[in-house]
Structures are given as structure tokens and as C-alpha cells.
C-alpha atoms as a PDB file:
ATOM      1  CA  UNK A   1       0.000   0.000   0.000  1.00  0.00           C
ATOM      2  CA  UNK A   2       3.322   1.983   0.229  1.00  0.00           C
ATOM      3  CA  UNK A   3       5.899   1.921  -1.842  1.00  0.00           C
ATOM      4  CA  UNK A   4       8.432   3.793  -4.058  1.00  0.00           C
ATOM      5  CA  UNK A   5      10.233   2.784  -7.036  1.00  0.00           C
ATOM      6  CA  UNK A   6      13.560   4.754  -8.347  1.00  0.00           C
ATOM      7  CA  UNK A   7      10.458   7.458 -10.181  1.00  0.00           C
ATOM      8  CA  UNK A   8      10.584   9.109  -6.693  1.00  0.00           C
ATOM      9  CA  UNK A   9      13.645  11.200  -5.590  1.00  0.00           C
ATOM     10  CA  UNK A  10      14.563   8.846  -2.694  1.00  0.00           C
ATOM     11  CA  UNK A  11      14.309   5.433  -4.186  1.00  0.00           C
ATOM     12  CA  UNK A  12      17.265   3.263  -5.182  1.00  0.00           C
ATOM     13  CA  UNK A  13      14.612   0.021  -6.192  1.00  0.00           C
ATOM     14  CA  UNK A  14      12.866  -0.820  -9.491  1.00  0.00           C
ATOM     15  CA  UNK A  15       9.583  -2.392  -9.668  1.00  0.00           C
ATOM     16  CA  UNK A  16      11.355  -5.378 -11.366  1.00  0.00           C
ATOM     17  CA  UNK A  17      13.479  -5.889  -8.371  1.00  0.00           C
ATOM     18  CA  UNK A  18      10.438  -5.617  -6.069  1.00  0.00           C
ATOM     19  CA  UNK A  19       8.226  -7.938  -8.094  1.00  0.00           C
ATOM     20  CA  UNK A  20      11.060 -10.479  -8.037  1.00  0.00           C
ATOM     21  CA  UNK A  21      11.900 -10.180  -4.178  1.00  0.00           C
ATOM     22  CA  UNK A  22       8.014 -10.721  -4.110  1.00  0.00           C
ATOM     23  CA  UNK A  23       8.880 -14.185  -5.182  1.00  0.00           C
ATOM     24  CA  UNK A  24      11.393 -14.822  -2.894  1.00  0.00           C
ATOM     25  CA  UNK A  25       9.348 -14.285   0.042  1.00  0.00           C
ATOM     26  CA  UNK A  26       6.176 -16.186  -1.491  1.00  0.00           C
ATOM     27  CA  UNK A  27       9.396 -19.141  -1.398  1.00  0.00           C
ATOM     28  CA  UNK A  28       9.789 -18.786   2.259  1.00  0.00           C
ATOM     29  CA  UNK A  29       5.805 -19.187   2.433  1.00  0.00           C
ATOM     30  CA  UNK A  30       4.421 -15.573   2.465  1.00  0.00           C
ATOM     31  CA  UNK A  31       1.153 -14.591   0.656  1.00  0.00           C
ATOM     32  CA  UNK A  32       2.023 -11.493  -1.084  1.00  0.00           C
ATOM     33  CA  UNK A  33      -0.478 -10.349  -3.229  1.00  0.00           C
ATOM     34  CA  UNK A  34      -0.034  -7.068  -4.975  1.00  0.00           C
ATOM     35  CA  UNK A  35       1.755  -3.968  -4.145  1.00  0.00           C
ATOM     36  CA  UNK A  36       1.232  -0.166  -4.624  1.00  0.00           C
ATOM     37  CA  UNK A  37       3.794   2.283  -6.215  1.00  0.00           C
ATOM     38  CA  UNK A  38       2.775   5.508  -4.308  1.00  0.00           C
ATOM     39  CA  UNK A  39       5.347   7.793  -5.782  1.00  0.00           C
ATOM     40  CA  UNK A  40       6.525  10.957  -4.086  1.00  0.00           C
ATOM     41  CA  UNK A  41       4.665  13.752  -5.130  1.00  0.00           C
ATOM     42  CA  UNK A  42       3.490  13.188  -8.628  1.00  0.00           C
ATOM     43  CA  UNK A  43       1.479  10.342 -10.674  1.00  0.00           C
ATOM     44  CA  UNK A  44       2.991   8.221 -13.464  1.00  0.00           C
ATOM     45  CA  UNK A  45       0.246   8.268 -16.084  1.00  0.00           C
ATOM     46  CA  UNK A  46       2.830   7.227 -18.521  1.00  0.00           C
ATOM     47  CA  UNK A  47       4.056   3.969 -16.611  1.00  0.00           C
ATOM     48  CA  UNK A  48       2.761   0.925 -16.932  1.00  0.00           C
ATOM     49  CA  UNK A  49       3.219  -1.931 -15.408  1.00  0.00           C
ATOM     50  CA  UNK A  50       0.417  -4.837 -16.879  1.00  0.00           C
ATOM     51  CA  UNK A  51       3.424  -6.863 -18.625  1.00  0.00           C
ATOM     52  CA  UNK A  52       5.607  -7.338 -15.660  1.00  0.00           C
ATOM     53  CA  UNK A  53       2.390  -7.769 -13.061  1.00  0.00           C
ATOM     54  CA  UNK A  54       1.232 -10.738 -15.526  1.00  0.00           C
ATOM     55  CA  UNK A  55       4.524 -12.156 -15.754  1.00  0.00           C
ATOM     56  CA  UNK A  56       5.345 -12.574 -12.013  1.00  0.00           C
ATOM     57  CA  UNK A  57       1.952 -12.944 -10.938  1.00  0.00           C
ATOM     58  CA  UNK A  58       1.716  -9.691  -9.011  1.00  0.00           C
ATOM     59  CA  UNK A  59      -0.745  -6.796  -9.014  1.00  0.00           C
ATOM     60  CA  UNK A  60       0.604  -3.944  -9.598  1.00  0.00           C
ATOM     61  CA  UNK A  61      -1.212  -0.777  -8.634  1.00  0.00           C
ATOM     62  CA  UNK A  62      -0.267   3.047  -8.684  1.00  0.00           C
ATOM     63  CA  UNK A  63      -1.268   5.650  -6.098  1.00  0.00           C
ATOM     64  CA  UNK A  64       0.515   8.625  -4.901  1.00  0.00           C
ATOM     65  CA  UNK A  65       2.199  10.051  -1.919  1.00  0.00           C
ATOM     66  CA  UNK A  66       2.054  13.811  -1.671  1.00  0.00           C
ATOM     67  CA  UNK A  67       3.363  16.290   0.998  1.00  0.00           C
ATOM     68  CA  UNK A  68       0.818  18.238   3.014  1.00  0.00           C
ATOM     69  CA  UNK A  69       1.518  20.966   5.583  1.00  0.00           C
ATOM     70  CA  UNK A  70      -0.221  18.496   7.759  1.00  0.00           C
ATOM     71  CA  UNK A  71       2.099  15.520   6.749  1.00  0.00           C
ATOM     72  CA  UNK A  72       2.125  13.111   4.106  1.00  0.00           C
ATOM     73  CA  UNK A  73      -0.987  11.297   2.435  1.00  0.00           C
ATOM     74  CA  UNK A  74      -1.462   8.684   0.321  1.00  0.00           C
ATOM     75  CA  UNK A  75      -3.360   8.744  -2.447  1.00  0.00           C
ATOM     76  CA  UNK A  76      -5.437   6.106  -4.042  1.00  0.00           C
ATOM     77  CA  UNK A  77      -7.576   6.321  -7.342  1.00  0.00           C
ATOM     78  CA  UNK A  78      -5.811   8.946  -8.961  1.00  0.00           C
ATOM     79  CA  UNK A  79      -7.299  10.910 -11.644  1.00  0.00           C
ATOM     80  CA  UNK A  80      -6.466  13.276 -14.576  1.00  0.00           C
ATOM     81  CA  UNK A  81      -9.366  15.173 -12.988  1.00  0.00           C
ATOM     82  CA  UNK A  82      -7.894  14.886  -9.740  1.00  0.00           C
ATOM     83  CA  UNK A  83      -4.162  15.807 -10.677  1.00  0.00           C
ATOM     84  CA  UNK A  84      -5.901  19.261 -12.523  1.00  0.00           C
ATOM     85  CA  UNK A  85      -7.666  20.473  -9.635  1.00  0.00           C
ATOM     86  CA  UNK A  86      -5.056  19.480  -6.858  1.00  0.00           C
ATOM     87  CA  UNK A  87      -1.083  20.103  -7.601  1.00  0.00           C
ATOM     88  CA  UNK A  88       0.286  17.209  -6.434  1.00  0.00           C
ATOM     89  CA  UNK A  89       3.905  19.099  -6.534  1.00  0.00           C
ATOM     90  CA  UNK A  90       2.400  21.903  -4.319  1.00  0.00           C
ATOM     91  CA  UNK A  91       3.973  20.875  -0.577  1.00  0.00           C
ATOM     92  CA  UNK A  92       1.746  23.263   1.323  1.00  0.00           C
ATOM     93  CA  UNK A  93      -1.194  22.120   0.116  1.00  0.00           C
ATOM     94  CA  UNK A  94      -4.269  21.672   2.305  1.00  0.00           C
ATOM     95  CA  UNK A  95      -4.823  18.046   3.589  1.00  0.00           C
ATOM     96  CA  UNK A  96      -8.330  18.638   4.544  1.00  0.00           C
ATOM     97  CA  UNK A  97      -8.737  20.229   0.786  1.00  0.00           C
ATOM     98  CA  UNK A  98      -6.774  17.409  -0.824  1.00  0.00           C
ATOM     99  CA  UNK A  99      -9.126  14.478   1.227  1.00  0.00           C
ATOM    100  CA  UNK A 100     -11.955  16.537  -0.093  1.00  0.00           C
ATOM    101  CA  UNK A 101     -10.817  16.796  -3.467  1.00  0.00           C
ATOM    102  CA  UNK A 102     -10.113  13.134  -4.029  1.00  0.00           C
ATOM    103  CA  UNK A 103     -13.549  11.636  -2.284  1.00  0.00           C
ATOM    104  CA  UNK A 104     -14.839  14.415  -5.623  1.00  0.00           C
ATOM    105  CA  UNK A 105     -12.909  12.447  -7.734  1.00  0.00           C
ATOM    106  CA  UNK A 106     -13.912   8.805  -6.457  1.00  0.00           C
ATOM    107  CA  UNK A 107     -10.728   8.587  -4.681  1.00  0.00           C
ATOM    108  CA  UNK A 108      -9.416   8.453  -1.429  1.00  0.00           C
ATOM    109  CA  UNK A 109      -6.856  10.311   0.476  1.00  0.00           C
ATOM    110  CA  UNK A 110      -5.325   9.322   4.171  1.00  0.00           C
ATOM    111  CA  UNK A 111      -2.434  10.101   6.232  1.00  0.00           C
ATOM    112  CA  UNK A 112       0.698   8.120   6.363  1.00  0.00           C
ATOM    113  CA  UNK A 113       2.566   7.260   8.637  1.00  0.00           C
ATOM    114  CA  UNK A 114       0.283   9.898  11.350  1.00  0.00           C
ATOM    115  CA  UNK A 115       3.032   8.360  14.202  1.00  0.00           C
ATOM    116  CA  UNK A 116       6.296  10.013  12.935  1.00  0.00           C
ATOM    117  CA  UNK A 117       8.084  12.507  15.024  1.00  0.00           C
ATOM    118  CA  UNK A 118       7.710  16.055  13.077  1.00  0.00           C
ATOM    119  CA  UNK A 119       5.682  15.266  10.720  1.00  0.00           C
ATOM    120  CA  UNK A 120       2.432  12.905  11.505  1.00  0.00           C
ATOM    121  CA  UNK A 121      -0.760  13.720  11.849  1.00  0.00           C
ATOM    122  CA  UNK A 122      -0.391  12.715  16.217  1.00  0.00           C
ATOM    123  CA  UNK A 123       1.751  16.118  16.112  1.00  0.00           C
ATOM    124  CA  UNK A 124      -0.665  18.178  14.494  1.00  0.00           C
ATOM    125  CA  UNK A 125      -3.992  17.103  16.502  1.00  0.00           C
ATOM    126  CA  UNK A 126      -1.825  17.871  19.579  1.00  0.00           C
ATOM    127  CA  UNK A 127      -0.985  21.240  18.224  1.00  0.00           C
ATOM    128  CA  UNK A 128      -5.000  21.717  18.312  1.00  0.00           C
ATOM    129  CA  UNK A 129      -5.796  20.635  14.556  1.00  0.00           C
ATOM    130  CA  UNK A 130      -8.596  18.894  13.842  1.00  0.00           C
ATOM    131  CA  UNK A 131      -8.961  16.667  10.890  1.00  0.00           C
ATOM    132  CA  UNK A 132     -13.097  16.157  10.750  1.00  0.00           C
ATOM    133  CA  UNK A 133     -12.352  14.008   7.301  1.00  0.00           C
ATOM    134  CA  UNK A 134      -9.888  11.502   8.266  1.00  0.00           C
ATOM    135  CA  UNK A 135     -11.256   7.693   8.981  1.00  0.00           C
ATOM    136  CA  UNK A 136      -8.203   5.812   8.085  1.00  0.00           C
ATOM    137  CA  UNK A 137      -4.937   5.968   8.863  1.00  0.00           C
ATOM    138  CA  UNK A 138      -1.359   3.959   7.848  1.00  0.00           C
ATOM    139  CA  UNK A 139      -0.983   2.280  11.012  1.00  0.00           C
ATOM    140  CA  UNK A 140       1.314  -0.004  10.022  1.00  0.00           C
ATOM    141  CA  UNK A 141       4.601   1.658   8.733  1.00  0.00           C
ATOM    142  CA  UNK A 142       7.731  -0.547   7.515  1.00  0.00           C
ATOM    143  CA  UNK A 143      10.078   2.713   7.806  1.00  0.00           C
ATOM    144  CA  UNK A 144       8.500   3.652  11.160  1.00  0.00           C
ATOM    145  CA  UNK A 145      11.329   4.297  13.624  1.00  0.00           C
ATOM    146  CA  UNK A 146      10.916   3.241  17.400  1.00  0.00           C
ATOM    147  CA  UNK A 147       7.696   4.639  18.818  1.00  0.00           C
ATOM    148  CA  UNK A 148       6.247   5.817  15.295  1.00  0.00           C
ATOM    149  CA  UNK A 149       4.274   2.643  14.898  1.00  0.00           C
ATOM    150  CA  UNK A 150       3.127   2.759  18.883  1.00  0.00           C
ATOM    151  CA  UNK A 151       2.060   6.466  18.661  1.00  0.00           C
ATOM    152  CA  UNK A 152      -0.003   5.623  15.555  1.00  0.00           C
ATOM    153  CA  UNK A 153      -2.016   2.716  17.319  1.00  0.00           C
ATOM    154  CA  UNK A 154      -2.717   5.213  20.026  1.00  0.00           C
ATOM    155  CA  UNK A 155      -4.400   7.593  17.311  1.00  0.00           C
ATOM    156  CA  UNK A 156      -6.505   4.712  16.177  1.00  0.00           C
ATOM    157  CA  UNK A 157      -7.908   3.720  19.363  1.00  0.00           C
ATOM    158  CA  UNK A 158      -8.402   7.298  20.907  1.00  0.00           C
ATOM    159  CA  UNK A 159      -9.699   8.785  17.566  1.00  0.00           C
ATOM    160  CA  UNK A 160     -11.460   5.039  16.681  1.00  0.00           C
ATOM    161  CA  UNK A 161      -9.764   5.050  13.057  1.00  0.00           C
ATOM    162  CA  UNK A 162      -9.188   2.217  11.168  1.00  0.00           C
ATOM    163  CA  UNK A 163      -5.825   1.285  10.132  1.00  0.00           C
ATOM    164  CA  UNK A 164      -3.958   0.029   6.954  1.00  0.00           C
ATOM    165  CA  UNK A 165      -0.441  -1.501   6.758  1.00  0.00           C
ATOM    166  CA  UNK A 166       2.538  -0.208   3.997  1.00  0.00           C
ATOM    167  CA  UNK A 167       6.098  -1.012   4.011  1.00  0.00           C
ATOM    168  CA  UNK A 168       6.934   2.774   2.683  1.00  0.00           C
ATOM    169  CA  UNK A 169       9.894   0.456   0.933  1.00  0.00           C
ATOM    170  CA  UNK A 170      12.855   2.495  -0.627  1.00  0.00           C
ATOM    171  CA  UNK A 171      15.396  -0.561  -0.574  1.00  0.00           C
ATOM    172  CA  UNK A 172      14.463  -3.990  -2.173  1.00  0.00           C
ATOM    173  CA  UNK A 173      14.040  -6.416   0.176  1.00  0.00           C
ATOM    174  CA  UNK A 174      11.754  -3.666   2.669  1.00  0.00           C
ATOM    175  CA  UNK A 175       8.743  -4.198   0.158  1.00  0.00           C
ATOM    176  CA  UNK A 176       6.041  -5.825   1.956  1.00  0.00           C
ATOM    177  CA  UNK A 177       7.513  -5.596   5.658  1.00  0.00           C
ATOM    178  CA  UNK A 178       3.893  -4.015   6.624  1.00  0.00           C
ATOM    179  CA  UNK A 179       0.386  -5.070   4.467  1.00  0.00           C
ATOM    180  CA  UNK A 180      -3.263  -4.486   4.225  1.00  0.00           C
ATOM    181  CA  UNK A 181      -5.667  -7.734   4.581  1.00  0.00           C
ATOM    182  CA  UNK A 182      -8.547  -7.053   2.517  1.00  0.00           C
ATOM    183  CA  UNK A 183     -11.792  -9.229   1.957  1.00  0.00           C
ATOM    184  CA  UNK A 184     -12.638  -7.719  -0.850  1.00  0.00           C
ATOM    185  CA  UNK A 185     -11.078  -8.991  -4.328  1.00  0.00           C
ATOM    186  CA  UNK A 186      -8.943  -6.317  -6.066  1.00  0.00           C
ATOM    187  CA  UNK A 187      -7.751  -5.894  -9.703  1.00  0.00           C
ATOM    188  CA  UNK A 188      -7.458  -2.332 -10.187  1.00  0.00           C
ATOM    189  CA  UNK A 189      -7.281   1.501  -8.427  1.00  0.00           C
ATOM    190  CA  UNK A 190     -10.724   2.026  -8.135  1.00  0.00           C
ATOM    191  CA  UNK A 191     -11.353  -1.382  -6.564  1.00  0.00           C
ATOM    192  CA  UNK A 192      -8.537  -0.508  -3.804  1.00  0.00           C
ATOM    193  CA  UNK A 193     -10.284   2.573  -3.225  1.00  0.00           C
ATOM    194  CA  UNK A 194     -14.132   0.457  -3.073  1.00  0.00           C
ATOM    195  CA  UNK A 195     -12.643  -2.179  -0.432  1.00  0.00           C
ATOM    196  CA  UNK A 196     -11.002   0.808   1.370  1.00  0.00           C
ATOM    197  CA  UNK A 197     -14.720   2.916   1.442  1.00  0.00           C
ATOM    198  CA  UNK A 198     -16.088  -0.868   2.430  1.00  0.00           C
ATOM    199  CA  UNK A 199     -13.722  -0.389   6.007  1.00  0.00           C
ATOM    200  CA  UNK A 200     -13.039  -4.303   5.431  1.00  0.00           C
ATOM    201  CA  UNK A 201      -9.668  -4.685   6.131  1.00  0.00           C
ATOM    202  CA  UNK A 202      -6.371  -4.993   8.608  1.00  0.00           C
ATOM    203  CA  UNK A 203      -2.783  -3.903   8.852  1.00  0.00           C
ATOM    204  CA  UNK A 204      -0.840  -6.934   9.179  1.00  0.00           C
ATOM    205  CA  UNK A 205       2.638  -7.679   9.224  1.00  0.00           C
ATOM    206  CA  UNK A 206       4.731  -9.821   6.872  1.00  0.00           C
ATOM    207  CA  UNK A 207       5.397 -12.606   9.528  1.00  0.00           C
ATOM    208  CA  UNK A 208       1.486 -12.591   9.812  1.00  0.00           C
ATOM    209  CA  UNK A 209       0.631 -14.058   6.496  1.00  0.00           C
ATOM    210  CA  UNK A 210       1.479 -17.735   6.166  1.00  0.00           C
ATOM    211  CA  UNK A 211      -1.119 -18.291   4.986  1.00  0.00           C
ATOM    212  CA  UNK A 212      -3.648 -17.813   1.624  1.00  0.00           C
ATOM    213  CA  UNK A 213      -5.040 -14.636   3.152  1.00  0.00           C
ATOM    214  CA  UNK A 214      -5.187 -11.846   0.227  1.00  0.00           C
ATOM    215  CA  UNK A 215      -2.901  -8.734   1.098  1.00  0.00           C
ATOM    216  CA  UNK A 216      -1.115  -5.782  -0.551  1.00  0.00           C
END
């Protein structure tokens, strides 16, 4: 649910190398399902990944990651429509505007990785923000440093938000540390965004899915 690929300024992995690490861990028994490349302030219209998805089995989605002055969101179901009215490059944007803007669009913005020190969302609803919008959170996050991951759990149960899981991989082999359990099935953006509207899901963590359970 979060990953980048080297199209964002900070990543040194391709999707080929995550797709094939993918296999490696389905080797040692892990159910990895899909991933999504939610690239650092922008959206690859031009990318596409079908050939490589079909050829290692994978779903491969595309979302977005975009800097807020309340903190990072990701961004699922991205639009032309959306990308016109919001600019994604603009990193003093308005969350609140941006989670309206997408739910106009039929998608679906949320904070990631609320937890971190300086940045999440926890700092800014202490700093007497409200955020009347927000119903899901990344409450799972692979890059989370000590604390990060604990301070996000505590948002969840004090503001009763439900969580997803995301690996926020840069490096190879970080891709799929945290997931997201869905029920639903999923084959494209705008399903992610219906089984994330459905509030059917769970963050998990790699070690948690032995199993056939479907995650991303």
C-alpha cells in the first residue's frame, strides 16, 4: 500500500526488483499479493506496469504520496481530474482540501505514517488541529522508527480510526515488511479505493501471512 520505485527522488529500487523479491518471500511461504507504487509527489500516467504484473503474478497498482503541511498522504484512485484540480507538486497544500478533493474524484486520500516525530498527523492534533475528514490511517509503517508505529495505534484507538499496513519500501528487500488484509477482491485503483470505502480490512505484518489470506 506503500511503496516507491527509483520514479521518486529517494528510491534506489525498481519495480522489477520488487516484483522479483516478491517471489522470494512467497518461497519462504508468504502470501504477497499485490503492491502499490505511491510515488513521491506526482502520478505516473505514462508507466505501466500490466506486462511485468502478468509475468510474475503480481498486481501492480499506482497511487501517490504527496506532501501536506499536515504531513504526508497517500493517495489512491488517482485521476487526470484529480491531478488538474489538486497540484500534487504543491507541498503546502491543504490536507483537509486534498481528502476533499479526491472523495470528488472517487478517490481516497489518508495520512501516512500519522506516528512520525515532526511530521504525523499525532503532532498536528496535539498542536489543536482537527482533521473532521480523516477515517483511516497507515498504522502499520515498515520505515517507522521506534515509537512511530506505537504512537499511531494510540491515534486509532483514541480517535477510533481504522488502520492500513505499507512497508513505505525504498530498498528492495523492505517491500512488503507491513500489508493491508482485505476481503474484498482487487484488480485495479478504483477497486482498492471500493474495499477501502467498504472499512473491510487490517494492517498486518509480513510474519502474519502464512497463509492464503489476500494482502497488498
Amino acid at each position: 500500500m506503500h511503496s516507491h520505485s527509483v520514479s521518486s527522488d529517494d528510491s534506489r529500487a525498481t519495480v522489477e526488483q520488487y516484483v522479483k523479491w516478491i517471489q522470494v518471500l512467497r518461497k519462504r511461504g508468504h502470501t504477497v499479493d499485490g503492491i502499490v507504487l505511491t510515488e513521491h509527489r506526482k502520478f505516473d500516467f505514462d508507466k505501466d506496469y500490466s506486462d511485468l504484473a502478468a509475468q510474475y503474478d503480481l498486481l501492480v497498482l499506482k497511487g501517490s504520496e504527496l506532501d501536506t503541511r499536515y504531513g504526508h498522504f497517500l493517495v489512491y484512485g488517482v485521476t487526470e481530474a484529480l491531478t488538474q484540480e489538486i497540484d500534487f507538486g504543491d507541498v503546502r497544500m491543504d490536507a483537509r482540501a486534498l481528502m476533499q478533493a479526491a472523495r470528488r474524484h472517487d478517490a481516497i486520500a489518508l495520512p501516512a505514517h500519522p506516528g512520525r516525530f515532526g511530521i504525523g498527523l499525532t503532532d498536528y492534533i496535539d498542536q489543536g488541529e482537527s482533521f473532521d475528514d480523516v477515517e483511516i490511517v497507515e498504522r502499520f509503517n515498515g520505515g517507522s522508527r521506534p515509537g512511530e508505529n506505537e504512537r499511531a495505534d494510540e491515534l486509532c484507538d483514541s480517535h477510533n480510526l481504522l488502520g492500513i499496513g505499507g512497508s513505505d519500501a525504498h530498498l528492495t528487500s523492505h517491500i512488503a515488511t507491513c500489508m493491508t488484509d482485505f476481503k474484498a477482491s482487487i484488480r485495479k485503483e478504483n477497486d482498492l479505493v471500493e474495499a477501502l470505502l467498504s472499512k473491510e480490512f487490517q494492517a498486518i505484518w509480513l510474519k502474519d501471512v502464512l497463509t492464503g489470506d489476500a494482502s497488498t
